[in-house]
PDB file of N, CA and C in Angstrom:
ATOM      1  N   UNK A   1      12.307   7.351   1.648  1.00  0.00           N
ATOM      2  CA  UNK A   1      12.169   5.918   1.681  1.00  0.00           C
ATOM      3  C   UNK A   1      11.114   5.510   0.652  1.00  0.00           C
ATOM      4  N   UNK A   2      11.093   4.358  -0.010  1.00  0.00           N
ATOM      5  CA  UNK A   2      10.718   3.863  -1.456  1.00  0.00           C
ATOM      6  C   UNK A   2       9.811   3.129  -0.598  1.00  0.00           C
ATOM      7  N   UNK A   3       8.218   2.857  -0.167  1.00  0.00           N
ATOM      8  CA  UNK A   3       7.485   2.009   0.137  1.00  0.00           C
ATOM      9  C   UNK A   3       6.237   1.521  -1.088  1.00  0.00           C
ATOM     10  N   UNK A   4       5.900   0.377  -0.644  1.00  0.00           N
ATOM     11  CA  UNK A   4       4.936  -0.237  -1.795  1.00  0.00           C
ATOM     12  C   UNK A   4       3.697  -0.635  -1.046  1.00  0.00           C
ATOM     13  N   UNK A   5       2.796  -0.390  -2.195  1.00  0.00           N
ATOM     14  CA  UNK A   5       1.291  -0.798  -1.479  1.00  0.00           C
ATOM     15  C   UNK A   5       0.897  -1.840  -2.707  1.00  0.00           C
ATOM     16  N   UNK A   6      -0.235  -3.127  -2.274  1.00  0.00           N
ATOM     17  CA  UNK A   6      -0.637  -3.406  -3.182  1.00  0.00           C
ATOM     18  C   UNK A   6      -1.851  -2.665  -2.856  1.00  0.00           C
ATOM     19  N   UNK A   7      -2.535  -2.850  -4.016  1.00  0.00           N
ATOM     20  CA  UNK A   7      -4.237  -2.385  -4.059  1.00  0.00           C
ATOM     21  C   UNK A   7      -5.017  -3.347  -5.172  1.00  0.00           C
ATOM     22  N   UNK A   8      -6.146  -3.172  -4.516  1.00  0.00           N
ATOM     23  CA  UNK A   8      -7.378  -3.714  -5.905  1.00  0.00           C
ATOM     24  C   UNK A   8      -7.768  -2.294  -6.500  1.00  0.00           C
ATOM     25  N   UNK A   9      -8.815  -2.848  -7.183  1.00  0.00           N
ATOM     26  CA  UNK A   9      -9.170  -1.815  -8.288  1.00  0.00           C
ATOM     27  C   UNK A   9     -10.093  -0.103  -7.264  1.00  0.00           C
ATOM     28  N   UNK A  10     -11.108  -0.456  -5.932  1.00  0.00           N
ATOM     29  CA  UNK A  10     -11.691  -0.158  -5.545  1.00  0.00           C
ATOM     30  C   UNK A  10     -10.814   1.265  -4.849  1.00  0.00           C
ATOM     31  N   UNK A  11      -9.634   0.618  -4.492  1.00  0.00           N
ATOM     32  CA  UNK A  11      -8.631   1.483  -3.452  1.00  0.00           C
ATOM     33  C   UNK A  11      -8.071   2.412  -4.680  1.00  0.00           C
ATOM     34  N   UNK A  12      -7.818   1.849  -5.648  1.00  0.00           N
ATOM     35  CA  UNK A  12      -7.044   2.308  -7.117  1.00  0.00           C
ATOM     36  C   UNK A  12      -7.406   3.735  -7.688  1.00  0.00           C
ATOM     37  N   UNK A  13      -8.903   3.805  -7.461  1.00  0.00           N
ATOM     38  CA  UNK A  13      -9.782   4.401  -8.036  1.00  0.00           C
ATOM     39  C   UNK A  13      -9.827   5.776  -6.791  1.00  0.00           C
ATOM     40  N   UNK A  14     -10.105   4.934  -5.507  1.00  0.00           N
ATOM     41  CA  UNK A  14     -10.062   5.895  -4.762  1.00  0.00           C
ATOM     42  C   UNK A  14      -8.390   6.846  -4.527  1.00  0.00           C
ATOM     43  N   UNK A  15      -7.435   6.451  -5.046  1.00  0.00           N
ATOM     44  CA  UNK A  15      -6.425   6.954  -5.047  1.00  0.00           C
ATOM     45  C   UNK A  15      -5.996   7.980  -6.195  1.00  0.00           C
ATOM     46  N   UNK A  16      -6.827   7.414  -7.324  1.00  0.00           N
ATOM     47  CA  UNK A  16      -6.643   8.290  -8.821  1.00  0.00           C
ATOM     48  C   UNK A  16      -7.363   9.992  -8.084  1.00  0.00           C
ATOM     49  N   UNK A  17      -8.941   9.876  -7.663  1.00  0.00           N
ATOM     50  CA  UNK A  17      -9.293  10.776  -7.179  1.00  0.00           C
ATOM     51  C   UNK A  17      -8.347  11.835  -6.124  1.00  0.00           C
ATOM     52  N   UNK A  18      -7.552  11.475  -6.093  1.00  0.00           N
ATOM     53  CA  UNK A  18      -6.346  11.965  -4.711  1.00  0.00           C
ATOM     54  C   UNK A  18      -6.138  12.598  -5.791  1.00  0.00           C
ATOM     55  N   UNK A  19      -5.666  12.430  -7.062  1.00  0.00           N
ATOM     56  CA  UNK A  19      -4.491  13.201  -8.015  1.00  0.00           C
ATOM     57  C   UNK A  19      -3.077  12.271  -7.566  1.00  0.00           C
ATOM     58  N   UNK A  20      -3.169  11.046  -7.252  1.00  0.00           N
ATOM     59  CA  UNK A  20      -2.401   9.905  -6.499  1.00  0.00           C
ATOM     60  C   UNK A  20      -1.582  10.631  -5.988  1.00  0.00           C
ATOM     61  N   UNK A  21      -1.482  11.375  -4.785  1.00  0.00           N
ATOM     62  CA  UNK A  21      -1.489  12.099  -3.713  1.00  0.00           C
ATOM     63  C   UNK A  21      -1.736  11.546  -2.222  1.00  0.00           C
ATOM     64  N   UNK A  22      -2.804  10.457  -2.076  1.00  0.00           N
ATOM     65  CA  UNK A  22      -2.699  10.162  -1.035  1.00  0.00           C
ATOM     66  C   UNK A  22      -3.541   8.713  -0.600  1.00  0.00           C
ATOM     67  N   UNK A  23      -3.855   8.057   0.197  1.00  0.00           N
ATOM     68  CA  UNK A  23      -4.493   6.654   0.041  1.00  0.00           C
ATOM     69  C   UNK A  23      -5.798   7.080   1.166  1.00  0.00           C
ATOM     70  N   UNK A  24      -6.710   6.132   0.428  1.00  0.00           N
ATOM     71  CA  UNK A  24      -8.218   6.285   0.926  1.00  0.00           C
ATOM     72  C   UNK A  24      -7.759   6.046   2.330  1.00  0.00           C
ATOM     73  N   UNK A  25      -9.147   6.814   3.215  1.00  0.00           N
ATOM     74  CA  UNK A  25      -8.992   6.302   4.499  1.00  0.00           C
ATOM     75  C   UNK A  25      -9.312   4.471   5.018  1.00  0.00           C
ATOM     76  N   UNK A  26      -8.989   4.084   5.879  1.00  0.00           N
ATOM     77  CA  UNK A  26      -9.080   2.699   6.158  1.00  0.00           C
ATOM     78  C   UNK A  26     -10.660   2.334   6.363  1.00  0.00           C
ATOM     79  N   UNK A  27     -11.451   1.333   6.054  1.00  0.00           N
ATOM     80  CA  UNK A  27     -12.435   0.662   6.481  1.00  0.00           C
ATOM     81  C   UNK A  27     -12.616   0.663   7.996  1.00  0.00           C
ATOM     82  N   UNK A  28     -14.002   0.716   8.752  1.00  0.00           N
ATOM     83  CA  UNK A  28     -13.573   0.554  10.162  1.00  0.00           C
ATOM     84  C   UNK A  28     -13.098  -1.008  10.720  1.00  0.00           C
ATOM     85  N   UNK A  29     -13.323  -1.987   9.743  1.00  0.00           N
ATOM     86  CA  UNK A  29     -12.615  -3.373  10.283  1.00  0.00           C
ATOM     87  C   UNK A  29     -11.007  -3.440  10.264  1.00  0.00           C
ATOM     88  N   UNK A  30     -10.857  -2.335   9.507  1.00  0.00           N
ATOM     89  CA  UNK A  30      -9.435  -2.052   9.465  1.00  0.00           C
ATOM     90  C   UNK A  30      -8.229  -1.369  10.006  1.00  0.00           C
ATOM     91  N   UNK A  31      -7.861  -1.400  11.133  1.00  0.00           N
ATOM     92  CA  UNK A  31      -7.084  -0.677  12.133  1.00  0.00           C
ATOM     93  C   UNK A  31      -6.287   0.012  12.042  1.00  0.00           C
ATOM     94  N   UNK A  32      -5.300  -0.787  10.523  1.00  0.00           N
ATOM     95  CA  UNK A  32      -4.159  -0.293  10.598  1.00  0.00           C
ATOM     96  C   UNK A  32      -3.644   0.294   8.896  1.00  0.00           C
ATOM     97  N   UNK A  33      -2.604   0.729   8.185  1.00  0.00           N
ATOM     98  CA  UNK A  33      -2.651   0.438   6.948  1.00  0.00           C
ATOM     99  C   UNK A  33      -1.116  -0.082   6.694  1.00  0.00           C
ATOM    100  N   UNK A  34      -1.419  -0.883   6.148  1.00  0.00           N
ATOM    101  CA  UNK A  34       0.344  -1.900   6.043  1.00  0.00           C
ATOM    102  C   UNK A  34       1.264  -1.267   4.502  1.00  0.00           C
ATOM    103  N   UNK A  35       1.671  -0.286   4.604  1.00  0.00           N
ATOM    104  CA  UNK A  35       2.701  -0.394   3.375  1.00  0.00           C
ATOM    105  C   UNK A  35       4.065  -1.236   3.450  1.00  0.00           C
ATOM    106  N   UNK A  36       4.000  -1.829   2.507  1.00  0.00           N
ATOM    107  CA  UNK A  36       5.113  -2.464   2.563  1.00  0.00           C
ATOM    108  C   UNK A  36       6.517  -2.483   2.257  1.00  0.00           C
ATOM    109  N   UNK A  37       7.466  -2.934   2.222  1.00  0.00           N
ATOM    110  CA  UNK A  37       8.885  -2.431   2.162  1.00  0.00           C
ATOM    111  C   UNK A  37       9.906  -2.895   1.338  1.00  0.00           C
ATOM    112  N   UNK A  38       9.378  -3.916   0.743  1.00  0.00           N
ATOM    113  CA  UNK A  38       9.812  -4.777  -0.907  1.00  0.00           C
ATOM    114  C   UNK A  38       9.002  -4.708  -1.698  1.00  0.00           C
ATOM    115  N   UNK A  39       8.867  -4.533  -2.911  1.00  0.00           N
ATOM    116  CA  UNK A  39       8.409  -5.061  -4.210  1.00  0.00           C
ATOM    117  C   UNK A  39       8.111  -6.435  -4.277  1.00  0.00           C
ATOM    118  N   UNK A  40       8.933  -6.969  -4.025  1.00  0.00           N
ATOM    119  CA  UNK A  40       8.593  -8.924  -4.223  1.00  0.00           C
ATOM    120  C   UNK A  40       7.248  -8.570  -3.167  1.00  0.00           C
ATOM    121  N   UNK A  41       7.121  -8.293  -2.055  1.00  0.00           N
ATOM    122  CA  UNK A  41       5.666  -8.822  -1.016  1.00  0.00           C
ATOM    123  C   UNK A  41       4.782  -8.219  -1.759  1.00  0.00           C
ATOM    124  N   UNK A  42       5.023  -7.108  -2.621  1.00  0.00           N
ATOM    125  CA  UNK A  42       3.911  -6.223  -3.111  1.00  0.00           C
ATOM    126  C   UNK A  42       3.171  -7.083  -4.039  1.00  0.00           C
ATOM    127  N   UNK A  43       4.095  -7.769  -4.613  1.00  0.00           N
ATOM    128  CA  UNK A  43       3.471  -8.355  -5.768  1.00  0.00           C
ATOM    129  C   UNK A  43       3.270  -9.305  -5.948  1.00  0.00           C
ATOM    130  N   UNK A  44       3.623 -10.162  -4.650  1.00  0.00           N
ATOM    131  CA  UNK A  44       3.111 -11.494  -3.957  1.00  0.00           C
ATOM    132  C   UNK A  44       1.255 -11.142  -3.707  1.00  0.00           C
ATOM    133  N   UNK A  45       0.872  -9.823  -2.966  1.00  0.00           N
ATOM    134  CA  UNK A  45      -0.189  -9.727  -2.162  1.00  0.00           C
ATOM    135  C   UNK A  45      -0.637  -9.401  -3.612  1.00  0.00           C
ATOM    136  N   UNK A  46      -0.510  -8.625  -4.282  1.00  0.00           N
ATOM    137  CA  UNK A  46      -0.855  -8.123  -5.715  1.00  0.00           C
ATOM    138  C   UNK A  46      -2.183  -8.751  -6.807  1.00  0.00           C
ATOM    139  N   UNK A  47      -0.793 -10.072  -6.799  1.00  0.00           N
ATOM    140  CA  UNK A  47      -1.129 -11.008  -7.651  1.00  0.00           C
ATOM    141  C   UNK A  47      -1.723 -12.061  -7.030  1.00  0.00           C
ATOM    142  N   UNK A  48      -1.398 -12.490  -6.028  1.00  0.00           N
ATOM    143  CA  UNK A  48      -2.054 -14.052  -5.285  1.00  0.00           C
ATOM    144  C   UNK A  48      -3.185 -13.046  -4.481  1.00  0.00           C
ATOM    145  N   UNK A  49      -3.710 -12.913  -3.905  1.00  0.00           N
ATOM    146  CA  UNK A  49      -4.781 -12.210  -2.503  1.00  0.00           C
ATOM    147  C   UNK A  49      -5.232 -11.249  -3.549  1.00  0.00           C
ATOM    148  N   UNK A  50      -4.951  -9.713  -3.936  1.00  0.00           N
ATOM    149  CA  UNK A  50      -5.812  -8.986  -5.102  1.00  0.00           C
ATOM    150  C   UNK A  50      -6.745  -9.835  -5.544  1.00  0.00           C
ATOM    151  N   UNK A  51      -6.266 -10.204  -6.465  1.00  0.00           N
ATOM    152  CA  UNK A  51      -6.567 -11.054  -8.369  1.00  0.00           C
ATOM    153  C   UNK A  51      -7.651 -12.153  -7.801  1.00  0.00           C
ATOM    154  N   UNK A  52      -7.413 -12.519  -6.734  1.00  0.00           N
ATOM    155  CA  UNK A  52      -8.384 -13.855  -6.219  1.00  0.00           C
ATOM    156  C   UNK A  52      -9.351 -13.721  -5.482  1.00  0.00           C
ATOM    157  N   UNK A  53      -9.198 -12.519  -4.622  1.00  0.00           N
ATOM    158  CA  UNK A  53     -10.157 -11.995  -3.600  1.00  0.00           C
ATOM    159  C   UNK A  53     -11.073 -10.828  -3.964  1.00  0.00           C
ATOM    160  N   UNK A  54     -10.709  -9.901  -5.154  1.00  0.00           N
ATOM    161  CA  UNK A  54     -11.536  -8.733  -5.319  1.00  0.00           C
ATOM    162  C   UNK A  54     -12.808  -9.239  -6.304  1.00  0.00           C
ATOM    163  N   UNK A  55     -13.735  -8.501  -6.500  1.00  0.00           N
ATOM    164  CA  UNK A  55     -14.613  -8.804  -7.055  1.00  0.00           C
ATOM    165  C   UNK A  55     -13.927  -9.150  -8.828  1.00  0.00           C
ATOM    166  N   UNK A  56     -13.045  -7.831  -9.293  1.00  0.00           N
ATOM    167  CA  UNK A  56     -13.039  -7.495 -10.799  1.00  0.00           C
ATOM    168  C   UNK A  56     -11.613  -8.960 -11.031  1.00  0.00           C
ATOM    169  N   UNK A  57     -10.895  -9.391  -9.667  1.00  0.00           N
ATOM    170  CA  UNK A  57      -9.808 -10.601 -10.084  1.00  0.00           C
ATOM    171  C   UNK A  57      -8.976  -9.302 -10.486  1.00  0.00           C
ATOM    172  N   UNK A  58      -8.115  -8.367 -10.338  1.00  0.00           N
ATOM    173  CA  UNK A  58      -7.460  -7.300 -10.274  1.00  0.00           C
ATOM    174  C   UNK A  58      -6.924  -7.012  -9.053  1.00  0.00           C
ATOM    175  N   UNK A  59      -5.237  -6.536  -9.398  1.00  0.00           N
ATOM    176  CA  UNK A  59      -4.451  -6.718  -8.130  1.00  0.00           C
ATOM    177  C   UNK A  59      -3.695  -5.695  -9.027  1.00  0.00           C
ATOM    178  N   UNK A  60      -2.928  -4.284  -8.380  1.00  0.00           N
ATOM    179  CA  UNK A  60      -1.924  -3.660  -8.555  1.00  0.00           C
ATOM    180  C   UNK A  60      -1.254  -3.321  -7.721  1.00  0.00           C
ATOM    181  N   UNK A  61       0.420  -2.897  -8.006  1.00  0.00           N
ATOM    182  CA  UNK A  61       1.093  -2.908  -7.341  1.00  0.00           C
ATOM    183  C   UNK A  61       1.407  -1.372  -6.825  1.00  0.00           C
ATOM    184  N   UNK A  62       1.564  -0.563  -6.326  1.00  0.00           N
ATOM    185  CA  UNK A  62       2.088   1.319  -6.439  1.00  0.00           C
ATOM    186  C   UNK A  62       3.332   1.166  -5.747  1.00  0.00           C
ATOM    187  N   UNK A  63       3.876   2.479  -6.524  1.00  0.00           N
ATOM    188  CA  UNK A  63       4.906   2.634  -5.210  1.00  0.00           C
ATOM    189  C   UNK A  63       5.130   4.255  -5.090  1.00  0.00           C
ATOM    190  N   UNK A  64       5.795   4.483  -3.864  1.00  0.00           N
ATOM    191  CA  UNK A  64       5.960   6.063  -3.416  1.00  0.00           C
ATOM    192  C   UNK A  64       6.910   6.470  -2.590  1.00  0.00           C
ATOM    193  N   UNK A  65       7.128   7.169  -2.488  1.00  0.00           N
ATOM    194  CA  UNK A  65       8.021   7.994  -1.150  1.00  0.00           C
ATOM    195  C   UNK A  65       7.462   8.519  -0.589  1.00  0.00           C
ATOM    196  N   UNK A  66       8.230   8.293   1.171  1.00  0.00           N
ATOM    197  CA  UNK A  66       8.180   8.745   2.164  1.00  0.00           C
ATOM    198  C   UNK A  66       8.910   9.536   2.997  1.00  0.00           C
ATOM    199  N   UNK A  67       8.839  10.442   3.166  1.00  0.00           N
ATOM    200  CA  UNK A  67       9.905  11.156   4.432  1.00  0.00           C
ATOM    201  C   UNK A  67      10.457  10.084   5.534  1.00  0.00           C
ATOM    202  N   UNK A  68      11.892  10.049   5.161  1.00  0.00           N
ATOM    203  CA  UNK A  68      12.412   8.762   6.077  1.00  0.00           C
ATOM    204  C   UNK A  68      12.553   9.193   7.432  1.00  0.00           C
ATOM    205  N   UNK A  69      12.416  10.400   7.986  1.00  0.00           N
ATOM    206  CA  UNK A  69      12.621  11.053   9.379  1.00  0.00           C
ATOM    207  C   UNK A  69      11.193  10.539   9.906  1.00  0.00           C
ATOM    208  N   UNK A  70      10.283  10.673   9.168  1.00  0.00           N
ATOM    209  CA  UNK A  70       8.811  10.533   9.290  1.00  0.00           C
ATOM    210  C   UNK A  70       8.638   9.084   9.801  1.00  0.00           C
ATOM    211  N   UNK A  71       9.060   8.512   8.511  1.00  0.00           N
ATOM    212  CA  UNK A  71       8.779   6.791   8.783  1.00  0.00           C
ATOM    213  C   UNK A  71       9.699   6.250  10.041  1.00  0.00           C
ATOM    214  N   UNK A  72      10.444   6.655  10.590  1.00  0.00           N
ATOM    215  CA  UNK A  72      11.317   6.063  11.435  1.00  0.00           C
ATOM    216  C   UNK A  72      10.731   6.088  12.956  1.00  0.00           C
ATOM    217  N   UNK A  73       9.700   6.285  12.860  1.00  0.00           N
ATOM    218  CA  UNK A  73       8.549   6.511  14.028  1.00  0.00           C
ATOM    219  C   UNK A  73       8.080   5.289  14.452  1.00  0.00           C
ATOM    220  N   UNK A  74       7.909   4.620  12.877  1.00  0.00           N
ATOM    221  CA  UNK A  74       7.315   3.167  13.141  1.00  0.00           C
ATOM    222  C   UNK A  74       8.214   2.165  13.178  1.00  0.00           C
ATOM    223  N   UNK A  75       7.263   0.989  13.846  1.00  0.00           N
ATOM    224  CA  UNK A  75       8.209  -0.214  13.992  1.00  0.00           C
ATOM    225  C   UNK A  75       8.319  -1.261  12.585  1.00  0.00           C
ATOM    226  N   UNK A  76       9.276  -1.970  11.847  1.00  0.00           N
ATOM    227  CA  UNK A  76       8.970  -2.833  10.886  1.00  0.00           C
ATOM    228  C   UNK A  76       8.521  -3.527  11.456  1.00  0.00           C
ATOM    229  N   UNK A  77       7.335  -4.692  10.789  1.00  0.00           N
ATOM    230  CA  UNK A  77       7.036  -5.780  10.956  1.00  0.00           C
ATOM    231  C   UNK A  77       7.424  -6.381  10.239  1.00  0.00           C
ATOM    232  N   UNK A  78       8.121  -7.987  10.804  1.00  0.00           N
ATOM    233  CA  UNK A  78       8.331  -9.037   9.520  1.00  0.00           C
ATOM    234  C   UNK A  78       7.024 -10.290  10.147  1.00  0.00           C
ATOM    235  N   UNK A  79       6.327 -10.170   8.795  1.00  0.00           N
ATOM    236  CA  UNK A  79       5.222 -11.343   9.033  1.00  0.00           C
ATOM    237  C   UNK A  79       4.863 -12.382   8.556  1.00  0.00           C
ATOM    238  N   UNK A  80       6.290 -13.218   8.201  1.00  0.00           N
ATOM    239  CA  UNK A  80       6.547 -14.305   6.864  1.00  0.00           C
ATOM    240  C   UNK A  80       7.916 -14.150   7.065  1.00  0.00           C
ATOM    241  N   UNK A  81       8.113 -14.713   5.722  1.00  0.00           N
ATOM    242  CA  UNK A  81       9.260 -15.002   5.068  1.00  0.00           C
ATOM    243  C   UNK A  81      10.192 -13.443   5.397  1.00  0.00           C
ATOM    244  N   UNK A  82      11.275 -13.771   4.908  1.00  0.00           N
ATOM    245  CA  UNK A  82      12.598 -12.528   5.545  1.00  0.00           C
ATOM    246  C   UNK A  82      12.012 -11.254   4.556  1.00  0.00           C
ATOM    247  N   UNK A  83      11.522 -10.916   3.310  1.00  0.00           N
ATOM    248  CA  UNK A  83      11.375  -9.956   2.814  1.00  0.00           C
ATOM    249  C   UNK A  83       9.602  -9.856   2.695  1.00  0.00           C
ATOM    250  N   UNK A  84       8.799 -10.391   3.539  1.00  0.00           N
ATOM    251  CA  UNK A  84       7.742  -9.745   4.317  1.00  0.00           C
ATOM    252  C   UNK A  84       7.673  -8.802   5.401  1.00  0.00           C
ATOM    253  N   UNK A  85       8.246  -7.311   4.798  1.00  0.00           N
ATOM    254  CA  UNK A  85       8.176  -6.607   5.912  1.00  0.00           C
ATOM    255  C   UNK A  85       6.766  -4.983   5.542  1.00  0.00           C
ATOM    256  N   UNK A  86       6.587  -5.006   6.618  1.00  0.00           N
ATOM    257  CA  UNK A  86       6.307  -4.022   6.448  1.00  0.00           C
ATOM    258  C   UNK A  86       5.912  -2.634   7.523  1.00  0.00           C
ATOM    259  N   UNK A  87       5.477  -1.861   7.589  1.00  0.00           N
ATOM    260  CA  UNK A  87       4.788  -1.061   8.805  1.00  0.00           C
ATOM    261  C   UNK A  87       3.869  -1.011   8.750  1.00  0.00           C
ATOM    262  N   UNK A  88       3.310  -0.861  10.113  1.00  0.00           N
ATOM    263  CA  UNK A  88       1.996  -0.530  10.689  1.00  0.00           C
ATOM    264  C   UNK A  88       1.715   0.539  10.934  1.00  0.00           C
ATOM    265  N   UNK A  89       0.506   1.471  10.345  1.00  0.00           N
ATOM    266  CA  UNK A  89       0.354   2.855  10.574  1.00  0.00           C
ATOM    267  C   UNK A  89      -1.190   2.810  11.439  1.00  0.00           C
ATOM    268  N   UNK A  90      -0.970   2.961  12.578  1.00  0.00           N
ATOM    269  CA  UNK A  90      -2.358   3.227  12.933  1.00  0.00           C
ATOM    270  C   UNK A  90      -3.539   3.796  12.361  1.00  0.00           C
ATOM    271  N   UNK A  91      -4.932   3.323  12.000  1.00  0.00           N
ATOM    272  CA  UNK A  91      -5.819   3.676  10.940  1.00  0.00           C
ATOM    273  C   UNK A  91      -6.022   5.346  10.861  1.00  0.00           C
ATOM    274  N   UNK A  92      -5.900   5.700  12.472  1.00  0.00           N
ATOM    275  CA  UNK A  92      -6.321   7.307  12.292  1.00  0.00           C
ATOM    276  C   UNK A  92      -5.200   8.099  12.296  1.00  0.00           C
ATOM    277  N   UNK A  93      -3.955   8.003  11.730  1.00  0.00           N
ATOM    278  CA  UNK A  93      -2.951   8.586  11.676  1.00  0.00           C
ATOM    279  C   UNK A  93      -2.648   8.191  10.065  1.00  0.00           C
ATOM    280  N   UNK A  94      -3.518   7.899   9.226  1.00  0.00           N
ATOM    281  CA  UNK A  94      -3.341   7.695   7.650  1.00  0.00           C
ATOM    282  C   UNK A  94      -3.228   9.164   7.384  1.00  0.00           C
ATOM    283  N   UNK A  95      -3.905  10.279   7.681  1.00  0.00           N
ATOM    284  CA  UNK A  95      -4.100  11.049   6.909  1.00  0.00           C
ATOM    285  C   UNK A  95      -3.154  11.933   7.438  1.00  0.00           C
ATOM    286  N   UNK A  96      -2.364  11.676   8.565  1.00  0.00           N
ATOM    287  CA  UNK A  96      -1.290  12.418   8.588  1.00  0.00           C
ATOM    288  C   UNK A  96       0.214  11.466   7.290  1.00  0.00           C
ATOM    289  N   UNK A  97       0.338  10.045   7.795  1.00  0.00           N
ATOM    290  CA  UNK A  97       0.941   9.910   6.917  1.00  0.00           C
ATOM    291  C   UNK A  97       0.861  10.307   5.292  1.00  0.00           C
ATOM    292  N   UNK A  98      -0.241  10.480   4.615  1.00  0.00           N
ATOM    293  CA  UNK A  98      -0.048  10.870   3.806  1.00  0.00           C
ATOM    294  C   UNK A  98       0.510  12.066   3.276  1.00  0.00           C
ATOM    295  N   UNK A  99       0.220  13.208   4.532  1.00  0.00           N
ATOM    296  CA  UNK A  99       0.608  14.497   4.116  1.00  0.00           C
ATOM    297  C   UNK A  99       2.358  14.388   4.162  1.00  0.00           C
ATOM    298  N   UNK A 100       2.988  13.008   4.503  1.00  0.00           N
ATOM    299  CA  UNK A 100       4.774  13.136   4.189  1.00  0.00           C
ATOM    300  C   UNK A 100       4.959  11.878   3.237  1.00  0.00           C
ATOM    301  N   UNK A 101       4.096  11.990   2.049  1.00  0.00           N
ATOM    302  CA  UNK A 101       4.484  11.311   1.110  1.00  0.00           C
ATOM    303  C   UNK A 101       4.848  12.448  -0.252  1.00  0.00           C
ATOM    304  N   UNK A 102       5.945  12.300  -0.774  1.00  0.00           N
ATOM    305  CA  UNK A 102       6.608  13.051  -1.407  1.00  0.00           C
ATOM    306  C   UNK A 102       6.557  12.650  -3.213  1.00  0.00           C
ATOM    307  N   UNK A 103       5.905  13.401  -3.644  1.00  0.00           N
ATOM    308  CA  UNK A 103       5.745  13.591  -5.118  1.00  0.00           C
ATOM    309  C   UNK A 103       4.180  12.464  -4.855  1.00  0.00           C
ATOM    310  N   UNK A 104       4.025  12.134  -6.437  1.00  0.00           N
ATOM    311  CA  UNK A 104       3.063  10.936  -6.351  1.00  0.00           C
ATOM    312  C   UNK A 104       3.016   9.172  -6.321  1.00  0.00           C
ATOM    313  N   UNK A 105       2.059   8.923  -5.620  1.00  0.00           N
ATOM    314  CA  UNK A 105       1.858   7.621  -6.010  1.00  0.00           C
ATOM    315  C   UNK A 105       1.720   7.083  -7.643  1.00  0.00           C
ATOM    316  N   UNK A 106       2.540   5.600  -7.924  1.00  0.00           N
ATOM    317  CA  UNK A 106       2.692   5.609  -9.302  1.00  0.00           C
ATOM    318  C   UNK A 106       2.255   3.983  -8.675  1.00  0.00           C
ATOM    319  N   UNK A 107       1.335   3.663 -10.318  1.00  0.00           N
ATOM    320  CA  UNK A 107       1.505   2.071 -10.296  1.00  0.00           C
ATOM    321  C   UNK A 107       2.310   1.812 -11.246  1.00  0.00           C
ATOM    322  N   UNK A 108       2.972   0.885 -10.363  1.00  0.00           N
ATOM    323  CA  UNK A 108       4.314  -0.189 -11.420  1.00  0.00           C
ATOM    324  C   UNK A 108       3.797  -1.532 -11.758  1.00  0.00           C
ATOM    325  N   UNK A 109       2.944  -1.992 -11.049  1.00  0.00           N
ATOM    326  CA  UNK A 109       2.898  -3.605 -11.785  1.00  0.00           C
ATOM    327  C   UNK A 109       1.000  -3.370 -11.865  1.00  0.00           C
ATOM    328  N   UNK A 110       0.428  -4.360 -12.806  1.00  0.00           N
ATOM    329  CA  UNK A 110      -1.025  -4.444 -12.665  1.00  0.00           C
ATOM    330  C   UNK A 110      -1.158  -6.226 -13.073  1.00  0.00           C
ATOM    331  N   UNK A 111      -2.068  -6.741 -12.205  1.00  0.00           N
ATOM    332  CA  UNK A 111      -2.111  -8.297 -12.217  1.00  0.00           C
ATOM    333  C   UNK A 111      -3.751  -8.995 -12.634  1.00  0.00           C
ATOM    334  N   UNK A 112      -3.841  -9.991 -13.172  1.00  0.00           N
ATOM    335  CA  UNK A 112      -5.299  -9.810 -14.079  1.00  0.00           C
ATOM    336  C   UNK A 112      -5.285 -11.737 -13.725  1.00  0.00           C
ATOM    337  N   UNK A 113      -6.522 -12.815 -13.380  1.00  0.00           N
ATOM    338  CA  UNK A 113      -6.471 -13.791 -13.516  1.00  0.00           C
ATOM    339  C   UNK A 113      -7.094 -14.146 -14.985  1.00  0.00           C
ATOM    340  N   UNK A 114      -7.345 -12.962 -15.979  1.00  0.00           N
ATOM    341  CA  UNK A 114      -7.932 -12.942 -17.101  1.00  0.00           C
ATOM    342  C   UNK A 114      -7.233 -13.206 -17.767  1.00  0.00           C
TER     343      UNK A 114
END
């Protein structure tokens, strides 16, 4: 399964260090980690929320595979519009999801208010 994350530069960085292999662990305000399941939301959150909210105004988009036996554990969420979907991975079960992400994380889009 083809899932998308956006990221800022901070998460970006912490992901290059992976060998983009796997995604930082979650913040503790952060419960859960939302990958998402379209490209369009990726690059909705990307470009509008990234670019406006991070310190550097930088928003990218990644995308990766997942073991679809794996992912079928979770429930989709739709939280918007019809192609706002995504899953919820409980924060302390990141580092298992990562170990069934298959080949590497790649960024496809990068977003700049510069």
């Amino acid at each position: 399964m083809i899932l998308y994350r956006p990221v800022g530069t901070k998460e970006l960085r912490l992901i290059q260090e992976s060998d983009y292999t796997a995604f930082p662990p979650r913040l503790p305000e952060q419960p859960i980690f939302y990958p998402v399941l379209t490209e369009q939301y990726a690059i909705e959150i990307a470009s509008g929320w990234n670019v406006k909210y991070n310190d550097d105004h930088m928003g990218y988009v990644t995308r990766f595979e997942v073991d679809d036996v794996y992912c079928g554990q979770f429930e989709v969420h739709q939280v918007g519009d019809r192609h706002h979907i995504e899953y919820w991975i409980p924060a302390e079960r990141l580092e298992e999801f990562n170990g069934h992400i298959i080949g590497k994380i790649c960024v496809i889009s990068e977003f700049s208010d510069n």
